[in-house]
N, C-alpha and C. Protein backbone atom coordinates (compact mmCIF):
# COMPACT_ATOMS: atom_id res chain seq x y z
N UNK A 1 -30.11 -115.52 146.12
CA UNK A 1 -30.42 -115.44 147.52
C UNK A 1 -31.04 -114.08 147.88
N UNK A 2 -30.71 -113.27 146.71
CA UNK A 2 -31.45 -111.77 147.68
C UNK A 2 -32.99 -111.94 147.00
N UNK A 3 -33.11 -112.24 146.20
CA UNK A 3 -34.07 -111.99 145.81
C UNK A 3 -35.22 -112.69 147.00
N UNK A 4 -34.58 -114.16 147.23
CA UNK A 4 -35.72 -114.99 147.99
C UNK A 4 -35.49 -113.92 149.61
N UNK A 5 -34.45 -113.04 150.13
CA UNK A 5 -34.37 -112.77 150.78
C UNK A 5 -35.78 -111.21 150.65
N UNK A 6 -35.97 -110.66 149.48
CA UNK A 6 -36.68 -109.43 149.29
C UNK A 6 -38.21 -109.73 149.48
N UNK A 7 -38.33 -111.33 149.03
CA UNK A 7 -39.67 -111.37 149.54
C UNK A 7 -39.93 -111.95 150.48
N UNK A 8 -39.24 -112.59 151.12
CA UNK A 8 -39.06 -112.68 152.89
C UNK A 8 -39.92 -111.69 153.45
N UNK A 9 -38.87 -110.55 152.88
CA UNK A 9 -38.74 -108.93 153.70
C UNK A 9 -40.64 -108.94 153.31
N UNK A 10 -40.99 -108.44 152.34
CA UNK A 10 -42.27 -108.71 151.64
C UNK A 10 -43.42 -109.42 152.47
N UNK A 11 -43.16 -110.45 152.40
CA UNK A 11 -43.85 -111.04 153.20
C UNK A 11 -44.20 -111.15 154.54
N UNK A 12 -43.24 -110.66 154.94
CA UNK A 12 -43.20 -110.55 156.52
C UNK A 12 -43.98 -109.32 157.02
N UNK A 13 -43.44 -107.85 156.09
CA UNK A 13 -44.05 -106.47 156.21
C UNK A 13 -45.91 -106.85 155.92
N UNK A 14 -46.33 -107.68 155.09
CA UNK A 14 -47.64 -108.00 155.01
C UNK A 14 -48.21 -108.90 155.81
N UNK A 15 -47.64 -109.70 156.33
CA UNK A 15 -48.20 -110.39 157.61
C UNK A 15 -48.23 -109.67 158.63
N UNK A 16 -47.10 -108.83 159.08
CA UNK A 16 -47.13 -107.89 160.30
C UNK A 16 -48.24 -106.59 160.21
N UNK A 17 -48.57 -106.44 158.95
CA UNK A 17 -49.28 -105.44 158.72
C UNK A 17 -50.99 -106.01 159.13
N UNK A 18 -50.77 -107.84 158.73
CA UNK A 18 -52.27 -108.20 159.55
C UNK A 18 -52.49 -108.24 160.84
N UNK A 19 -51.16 -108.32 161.47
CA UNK A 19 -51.03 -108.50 163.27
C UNK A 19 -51.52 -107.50 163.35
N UNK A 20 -50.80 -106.00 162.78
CA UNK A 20 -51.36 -105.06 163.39
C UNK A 20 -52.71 -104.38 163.14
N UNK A 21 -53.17 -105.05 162.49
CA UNK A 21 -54.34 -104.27 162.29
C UNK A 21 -55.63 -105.36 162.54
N UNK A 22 -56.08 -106.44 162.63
CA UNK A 22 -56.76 -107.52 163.13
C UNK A 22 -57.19 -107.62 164.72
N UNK A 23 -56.13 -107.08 165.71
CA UNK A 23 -56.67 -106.69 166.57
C UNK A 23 -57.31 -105.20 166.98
N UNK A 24 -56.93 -104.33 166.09
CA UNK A 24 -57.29 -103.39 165.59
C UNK A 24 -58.84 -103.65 165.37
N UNK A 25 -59.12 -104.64 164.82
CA UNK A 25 -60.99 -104.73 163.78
C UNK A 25 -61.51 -105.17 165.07
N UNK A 26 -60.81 -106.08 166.28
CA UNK A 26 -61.23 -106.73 167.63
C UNK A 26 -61.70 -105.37 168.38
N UNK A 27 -61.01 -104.23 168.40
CA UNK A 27 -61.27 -103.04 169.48
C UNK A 27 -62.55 -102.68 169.42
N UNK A 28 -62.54 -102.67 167.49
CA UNK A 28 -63.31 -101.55 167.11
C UNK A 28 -65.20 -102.56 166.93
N UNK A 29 -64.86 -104.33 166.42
CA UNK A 29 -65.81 -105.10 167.21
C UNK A 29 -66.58 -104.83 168.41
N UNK A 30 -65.38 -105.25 168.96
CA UNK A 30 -66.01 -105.42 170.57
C UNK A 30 -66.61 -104.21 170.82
N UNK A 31 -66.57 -102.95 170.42
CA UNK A 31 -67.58 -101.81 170.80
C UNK A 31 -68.49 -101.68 170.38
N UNK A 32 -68.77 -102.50 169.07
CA UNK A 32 -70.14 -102.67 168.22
C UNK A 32 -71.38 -102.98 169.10
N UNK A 33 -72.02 -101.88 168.78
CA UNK A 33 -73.60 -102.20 169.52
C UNK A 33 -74.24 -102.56 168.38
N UNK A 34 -74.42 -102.59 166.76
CA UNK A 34 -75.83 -102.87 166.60
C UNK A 34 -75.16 -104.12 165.64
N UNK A 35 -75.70 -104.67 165.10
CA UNK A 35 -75.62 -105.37 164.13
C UNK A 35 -74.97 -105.67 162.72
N UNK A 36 -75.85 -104.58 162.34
CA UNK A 36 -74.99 -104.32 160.67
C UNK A 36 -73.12 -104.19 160.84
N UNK A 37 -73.25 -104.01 161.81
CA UNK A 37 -71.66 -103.26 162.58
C UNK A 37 -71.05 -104.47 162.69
N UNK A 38 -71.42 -105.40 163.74
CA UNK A 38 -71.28 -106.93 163.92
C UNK A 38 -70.89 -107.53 162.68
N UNK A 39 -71.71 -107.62 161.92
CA UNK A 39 -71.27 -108.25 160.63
C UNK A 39 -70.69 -108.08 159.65
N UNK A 40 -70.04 -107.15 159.78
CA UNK A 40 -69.30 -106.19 158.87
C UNK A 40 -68.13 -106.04 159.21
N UNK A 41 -67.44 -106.35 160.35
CA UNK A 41 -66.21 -107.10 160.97
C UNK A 41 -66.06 -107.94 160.86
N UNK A 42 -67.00 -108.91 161.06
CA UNK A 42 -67.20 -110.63 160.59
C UNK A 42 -66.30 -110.99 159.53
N UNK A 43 -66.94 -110.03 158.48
CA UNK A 43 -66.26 -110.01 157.10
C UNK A 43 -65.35 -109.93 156.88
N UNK A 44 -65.18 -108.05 157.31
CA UNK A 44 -63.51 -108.03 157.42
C UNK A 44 -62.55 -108.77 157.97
N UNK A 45 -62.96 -109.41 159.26
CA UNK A 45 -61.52 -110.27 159.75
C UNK A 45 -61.83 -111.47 159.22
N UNK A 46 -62.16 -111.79 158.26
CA UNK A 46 -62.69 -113.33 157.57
C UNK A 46 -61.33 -112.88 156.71
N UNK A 47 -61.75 -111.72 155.78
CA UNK A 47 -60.99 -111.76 154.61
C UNK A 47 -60.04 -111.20 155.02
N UNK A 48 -59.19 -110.60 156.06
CA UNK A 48 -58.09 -110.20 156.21
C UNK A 48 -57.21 -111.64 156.97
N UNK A 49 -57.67 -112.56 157.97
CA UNK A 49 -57.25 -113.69 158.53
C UNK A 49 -57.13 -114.36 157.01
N UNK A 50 -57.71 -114.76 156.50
CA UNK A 50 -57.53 -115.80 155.32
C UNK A 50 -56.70 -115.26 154.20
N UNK A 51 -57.25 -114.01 153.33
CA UNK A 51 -56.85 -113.30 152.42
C UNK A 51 -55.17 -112.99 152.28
N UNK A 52 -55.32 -112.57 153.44
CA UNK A 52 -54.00 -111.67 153.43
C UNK A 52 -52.74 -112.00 154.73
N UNK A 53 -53.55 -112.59 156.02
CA UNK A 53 -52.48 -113.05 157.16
C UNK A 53 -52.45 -114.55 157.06
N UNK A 54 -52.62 -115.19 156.52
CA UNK A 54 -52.78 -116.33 156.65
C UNK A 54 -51.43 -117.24 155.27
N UNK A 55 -51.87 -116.57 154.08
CA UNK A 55 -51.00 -116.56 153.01
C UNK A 55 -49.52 -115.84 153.12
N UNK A 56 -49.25 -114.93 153.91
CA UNK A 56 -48.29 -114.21 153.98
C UNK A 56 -47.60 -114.93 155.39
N UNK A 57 -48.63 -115.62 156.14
CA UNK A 57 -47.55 -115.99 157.32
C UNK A 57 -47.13 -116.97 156.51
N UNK A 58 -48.03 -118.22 155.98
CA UNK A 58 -46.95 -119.11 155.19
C UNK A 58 -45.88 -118.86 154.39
N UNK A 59 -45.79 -117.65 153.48
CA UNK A 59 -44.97 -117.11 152.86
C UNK A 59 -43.58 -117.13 153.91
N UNK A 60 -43.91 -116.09 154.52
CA UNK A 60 -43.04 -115.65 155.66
C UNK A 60 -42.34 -116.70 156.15
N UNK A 61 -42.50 -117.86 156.61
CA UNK A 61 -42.60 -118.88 157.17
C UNK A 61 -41.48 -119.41 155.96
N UNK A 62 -42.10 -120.05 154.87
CA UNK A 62 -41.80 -120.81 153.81
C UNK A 62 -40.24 -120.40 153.12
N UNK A 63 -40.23 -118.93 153.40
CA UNK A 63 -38.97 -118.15 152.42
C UNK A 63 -37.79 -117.95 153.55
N UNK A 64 -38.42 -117.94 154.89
CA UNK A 64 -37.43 -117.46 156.07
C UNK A 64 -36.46 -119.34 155.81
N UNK A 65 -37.21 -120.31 156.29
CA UNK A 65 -36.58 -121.39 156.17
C UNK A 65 -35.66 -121.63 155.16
N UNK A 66 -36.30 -121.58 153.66
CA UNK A 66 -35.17 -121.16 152.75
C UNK A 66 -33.89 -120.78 152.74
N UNK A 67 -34.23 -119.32 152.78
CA UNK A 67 -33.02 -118.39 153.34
C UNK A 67 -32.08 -119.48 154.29
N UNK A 68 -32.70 -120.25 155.16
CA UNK A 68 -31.87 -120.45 156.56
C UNK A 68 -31.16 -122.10 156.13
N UNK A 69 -32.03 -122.91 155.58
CA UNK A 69 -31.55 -123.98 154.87
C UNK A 69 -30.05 -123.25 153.66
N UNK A 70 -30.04 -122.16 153.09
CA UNK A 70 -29.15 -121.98 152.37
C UNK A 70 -27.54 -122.35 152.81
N UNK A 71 -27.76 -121.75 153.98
CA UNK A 71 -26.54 -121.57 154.61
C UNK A 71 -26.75 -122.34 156.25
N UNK A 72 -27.29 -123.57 156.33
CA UNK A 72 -27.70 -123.70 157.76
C UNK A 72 -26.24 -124.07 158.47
N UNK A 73 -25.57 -124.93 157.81
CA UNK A 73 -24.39 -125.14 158.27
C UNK A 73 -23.46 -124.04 159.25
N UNK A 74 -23.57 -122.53 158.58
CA UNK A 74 -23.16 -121.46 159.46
C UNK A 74 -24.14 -120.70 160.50
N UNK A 75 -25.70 -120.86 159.80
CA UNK A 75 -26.49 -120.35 161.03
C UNK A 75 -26.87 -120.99 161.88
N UNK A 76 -26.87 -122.51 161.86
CA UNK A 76 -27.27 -123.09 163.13
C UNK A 76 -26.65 -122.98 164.15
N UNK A 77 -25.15 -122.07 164.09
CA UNK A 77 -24.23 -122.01 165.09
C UNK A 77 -24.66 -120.39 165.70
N UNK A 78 -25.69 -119.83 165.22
CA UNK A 78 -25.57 -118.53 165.24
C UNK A 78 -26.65 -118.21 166.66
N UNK A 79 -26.13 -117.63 167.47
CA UNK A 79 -27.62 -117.02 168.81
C UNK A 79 -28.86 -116.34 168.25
N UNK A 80 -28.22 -115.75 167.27
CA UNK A 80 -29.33 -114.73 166.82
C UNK A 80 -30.28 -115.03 166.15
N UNK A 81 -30.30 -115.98 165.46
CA UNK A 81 -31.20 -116.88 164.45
C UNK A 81 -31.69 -117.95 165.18
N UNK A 82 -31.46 -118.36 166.19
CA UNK A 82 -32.00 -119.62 167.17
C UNK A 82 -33.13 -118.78 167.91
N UNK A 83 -32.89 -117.37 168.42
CA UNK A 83 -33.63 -116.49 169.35
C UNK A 83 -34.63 -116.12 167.86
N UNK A 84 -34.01 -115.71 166.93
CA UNK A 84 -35.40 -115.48 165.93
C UNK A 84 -36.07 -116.06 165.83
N UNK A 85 -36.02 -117.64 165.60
CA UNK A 85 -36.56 -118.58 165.09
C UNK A 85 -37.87 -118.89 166.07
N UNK A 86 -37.20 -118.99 167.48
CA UNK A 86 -38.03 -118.59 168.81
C UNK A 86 -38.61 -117.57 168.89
N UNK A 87 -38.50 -116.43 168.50
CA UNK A 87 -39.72 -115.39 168.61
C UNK A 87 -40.94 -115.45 167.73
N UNK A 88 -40.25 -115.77 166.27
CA UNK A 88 -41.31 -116.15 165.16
C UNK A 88 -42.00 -117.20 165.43
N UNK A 89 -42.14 -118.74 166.23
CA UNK A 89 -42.17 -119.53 166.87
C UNK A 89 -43.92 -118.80 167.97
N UNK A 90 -43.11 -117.61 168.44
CA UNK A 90 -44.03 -116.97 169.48
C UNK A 90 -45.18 -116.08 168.93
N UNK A 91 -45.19 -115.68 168.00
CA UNK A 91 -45.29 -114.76 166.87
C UNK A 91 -46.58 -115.22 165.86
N UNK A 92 -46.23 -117.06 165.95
CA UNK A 92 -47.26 -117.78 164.97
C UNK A 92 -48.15 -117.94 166.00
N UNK A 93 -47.89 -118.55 167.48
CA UNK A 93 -48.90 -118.37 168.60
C UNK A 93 -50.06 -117.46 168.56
N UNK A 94 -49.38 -116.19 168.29
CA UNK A 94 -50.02 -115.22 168.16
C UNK A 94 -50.99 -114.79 167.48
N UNK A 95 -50.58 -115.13 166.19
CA UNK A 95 -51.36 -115.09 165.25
C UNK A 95 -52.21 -116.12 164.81
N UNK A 96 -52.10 -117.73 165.65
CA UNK A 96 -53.41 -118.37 165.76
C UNK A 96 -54.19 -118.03 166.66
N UNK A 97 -53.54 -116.66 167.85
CA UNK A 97 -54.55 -116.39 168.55
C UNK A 97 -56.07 -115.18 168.54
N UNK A 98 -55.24 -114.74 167.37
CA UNK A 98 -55.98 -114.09 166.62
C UNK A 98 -57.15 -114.77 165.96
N UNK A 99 -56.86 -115.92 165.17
CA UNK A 99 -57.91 -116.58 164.58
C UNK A 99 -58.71 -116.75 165.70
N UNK A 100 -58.43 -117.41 166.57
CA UNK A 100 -59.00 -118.08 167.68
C UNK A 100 -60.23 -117.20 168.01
N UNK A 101 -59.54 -115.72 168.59
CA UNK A 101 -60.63 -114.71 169.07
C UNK A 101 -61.65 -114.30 167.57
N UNK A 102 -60.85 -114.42 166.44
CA UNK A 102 -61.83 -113.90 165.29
C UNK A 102 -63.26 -115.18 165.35
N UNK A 103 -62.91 -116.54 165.49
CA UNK A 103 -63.85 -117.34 165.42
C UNK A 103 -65.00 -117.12 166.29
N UNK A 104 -64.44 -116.99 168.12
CA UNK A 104 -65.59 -116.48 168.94
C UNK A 104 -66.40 -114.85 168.44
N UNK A 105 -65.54 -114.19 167.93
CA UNK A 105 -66.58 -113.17 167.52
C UNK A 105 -68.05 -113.42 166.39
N UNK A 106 -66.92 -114.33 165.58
CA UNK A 106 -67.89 -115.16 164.49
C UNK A 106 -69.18 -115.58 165.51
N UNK A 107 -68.84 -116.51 166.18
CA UNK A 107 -70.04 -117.23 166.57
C UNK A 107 -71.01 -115.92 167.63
N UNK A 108 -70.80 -115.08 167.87
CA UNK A 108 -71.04 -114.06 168.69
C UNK A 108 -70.82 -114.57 170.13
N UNK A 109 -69.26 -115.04 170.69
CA UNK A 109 -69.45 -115.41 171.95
C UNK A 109 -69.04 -114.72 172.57
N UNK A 110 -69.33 -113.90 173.86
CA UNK A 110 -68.11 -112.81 174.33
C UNK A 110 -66.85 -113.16 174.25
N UNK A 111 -66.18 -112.06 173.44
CA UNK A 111 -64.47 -111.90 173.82
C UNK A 111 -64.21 -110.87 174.63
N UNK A 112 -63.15 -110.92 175.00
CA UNK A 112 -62.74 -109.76 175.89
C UNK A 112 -63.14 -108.74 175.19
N UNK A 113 -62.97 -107.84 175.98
CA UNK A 113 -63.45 -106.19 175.79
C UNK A 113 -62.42 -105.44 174.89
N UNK A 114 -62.92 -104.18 174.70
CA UNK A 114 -61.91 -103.18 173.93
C UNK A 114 -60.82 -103.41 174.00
N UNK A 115 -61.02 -102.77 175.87
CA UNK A 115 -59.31 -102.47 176.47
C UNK A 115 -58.39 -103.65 176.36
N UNK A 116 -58.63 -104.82 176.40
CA UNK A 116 -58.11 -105.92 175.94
C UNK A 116 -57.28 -106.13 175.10
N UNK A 117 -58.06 -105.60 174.03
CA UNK A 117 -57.69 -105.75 172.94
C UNK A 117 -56.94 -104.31 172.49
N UNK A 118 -56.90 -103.19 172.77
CA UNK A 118 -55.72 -102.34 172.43
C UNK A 118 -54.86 -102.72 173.02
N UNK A 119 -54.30 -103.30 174.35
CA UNK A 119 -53.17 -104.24 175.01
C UNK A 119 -52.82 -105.19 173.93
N UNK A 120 -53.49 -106.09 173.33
CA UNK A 120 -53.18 -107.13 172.68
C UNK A 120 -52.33 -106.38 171.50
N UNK A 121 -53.04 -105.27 170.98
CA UNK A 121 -52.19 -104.72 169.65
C UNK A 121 -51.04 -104.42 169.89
N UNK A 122 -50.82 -104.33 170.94
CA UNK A 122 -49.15 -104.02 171.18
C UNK A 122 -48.06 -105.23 171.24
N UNK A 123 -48.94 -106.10 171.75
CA UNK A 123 -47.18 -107.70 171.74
C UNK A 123 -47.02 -107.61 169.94
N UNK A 124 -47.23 -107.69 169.14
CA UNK A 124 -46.50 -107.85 167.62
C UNK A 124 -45.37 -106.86 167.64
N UNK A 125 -45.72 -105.21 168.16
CA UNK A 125 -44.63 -104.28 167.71
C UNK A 125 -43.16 -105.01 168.91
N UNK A 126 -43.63 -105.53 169.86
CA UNK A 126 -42.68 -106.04 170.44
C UNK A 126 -41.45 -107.07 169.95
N UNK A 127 -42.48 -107.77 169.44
CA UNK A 127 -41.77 -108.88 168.37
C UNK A 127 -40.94 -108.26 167.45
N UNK A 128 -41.60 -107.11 166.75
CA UNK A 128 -41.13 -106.74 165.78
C UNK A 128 -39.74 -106.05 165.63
N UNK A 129 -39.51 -105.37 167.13
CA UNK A 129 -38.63 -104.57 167.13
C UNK A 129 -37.37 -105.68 167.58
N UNK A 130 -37.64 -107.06 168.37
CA UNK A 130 -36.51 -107.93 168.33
C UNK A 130 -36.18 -108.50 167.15
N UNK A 131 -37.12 -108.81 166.40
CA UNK A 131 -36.58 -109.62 165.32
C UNK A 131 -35.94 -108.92 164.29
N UNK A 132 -35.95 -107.46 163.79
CA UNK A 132 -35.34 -106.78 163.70
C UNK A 132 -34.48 -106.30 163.68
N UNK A 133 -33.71 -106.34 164.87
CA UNK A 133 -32.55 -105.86 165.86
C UNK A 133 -32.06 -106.80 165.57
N UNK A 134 -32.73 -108.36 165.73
CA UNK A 134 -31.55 -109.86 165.68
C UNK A 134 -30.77 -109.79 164.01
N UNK A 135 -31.95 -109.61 163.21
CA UNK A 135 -31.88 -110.01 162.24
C UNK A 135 -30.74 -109.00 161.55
N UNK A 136 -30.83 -107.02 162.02
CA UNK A 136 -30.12 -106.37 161.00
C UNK A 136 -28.51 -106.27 162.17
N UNK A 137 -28.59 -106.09 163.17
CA UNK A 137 -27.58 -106.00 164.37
C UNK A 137 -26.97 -107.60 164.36
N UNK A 138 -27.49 -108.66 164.75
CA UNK A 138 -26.57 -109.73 165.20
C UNK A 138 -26.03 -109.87 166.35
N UNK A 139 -26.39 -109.57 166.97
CA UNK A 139 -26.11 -109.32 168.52
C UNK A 139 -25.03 -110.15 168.89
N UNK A 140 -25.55 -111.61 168.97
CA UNK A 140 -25.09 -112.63 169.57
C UNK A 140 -24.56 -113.59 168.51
């Protein structure tokens, strides 16, 4: 169990590491004036959405259930893992909303602006710091 629990941990630190930085490539997009610039984000959030956030949310996803099937009998009774389950829940939203905006950039359709998007980089650390807290505290 720890082990499937270490790459949980693993997996999760590399998916969160695409949240945070994908809207990150959106800021630094959306200020792109010329071209070569344009397409060169294209790229990058091609191969960081697919490559690396996309494989790791399934991971994430795939090993958390695990873990939770192990023992569901005691965690389904638990607050803290019902509220996780619901943030991660909020979390995957998120991160198809990411695709979402990466596609309109693809096609070159306006997305929101910069400032937008440094706002946007901030809901993941939010997430991050509850699921966290649920997961090492137990609150409830």
């Amino acid at each position: 169990m720890l082990w499937i629990k270490a790459f949980h941990i693993i997996a999760m630190v590399c998916w969160f590491a695409g949240l945070f930085y994908m809207p990150r490539l959106f800021v630094y997009h959306a200020m792109s004036v010329d071209e070569t610039s344009r397409e060169r984000f294209k790229v990058m959030e091609r191969k960081l959405y697919r490559g690396i956030m996309m494989p790791a949310m399934i991971a994430t996803l795939a090993l958390g259930g695990w873990l939770a099937a192990l023992n569901w009998q005691a965690y389904s009774q638990q607050y803290w893992l019902q509220i996780k389950i619901a943030l991660v829940a909020v979390l995957v939203v998120y991160h198809f909303l990411c695709g979402g905006y990466r596609k309109k950039f693809l096609r070159n359709h306006v997305a929101p602006g910069h400032v937008f998007f440094r706002w946007f980089n901030e809901f993941p650390v939010l997430i991050l710091v509850a699921v966290v807290i649920l997961a090492v505290v137990r609150p409830f």
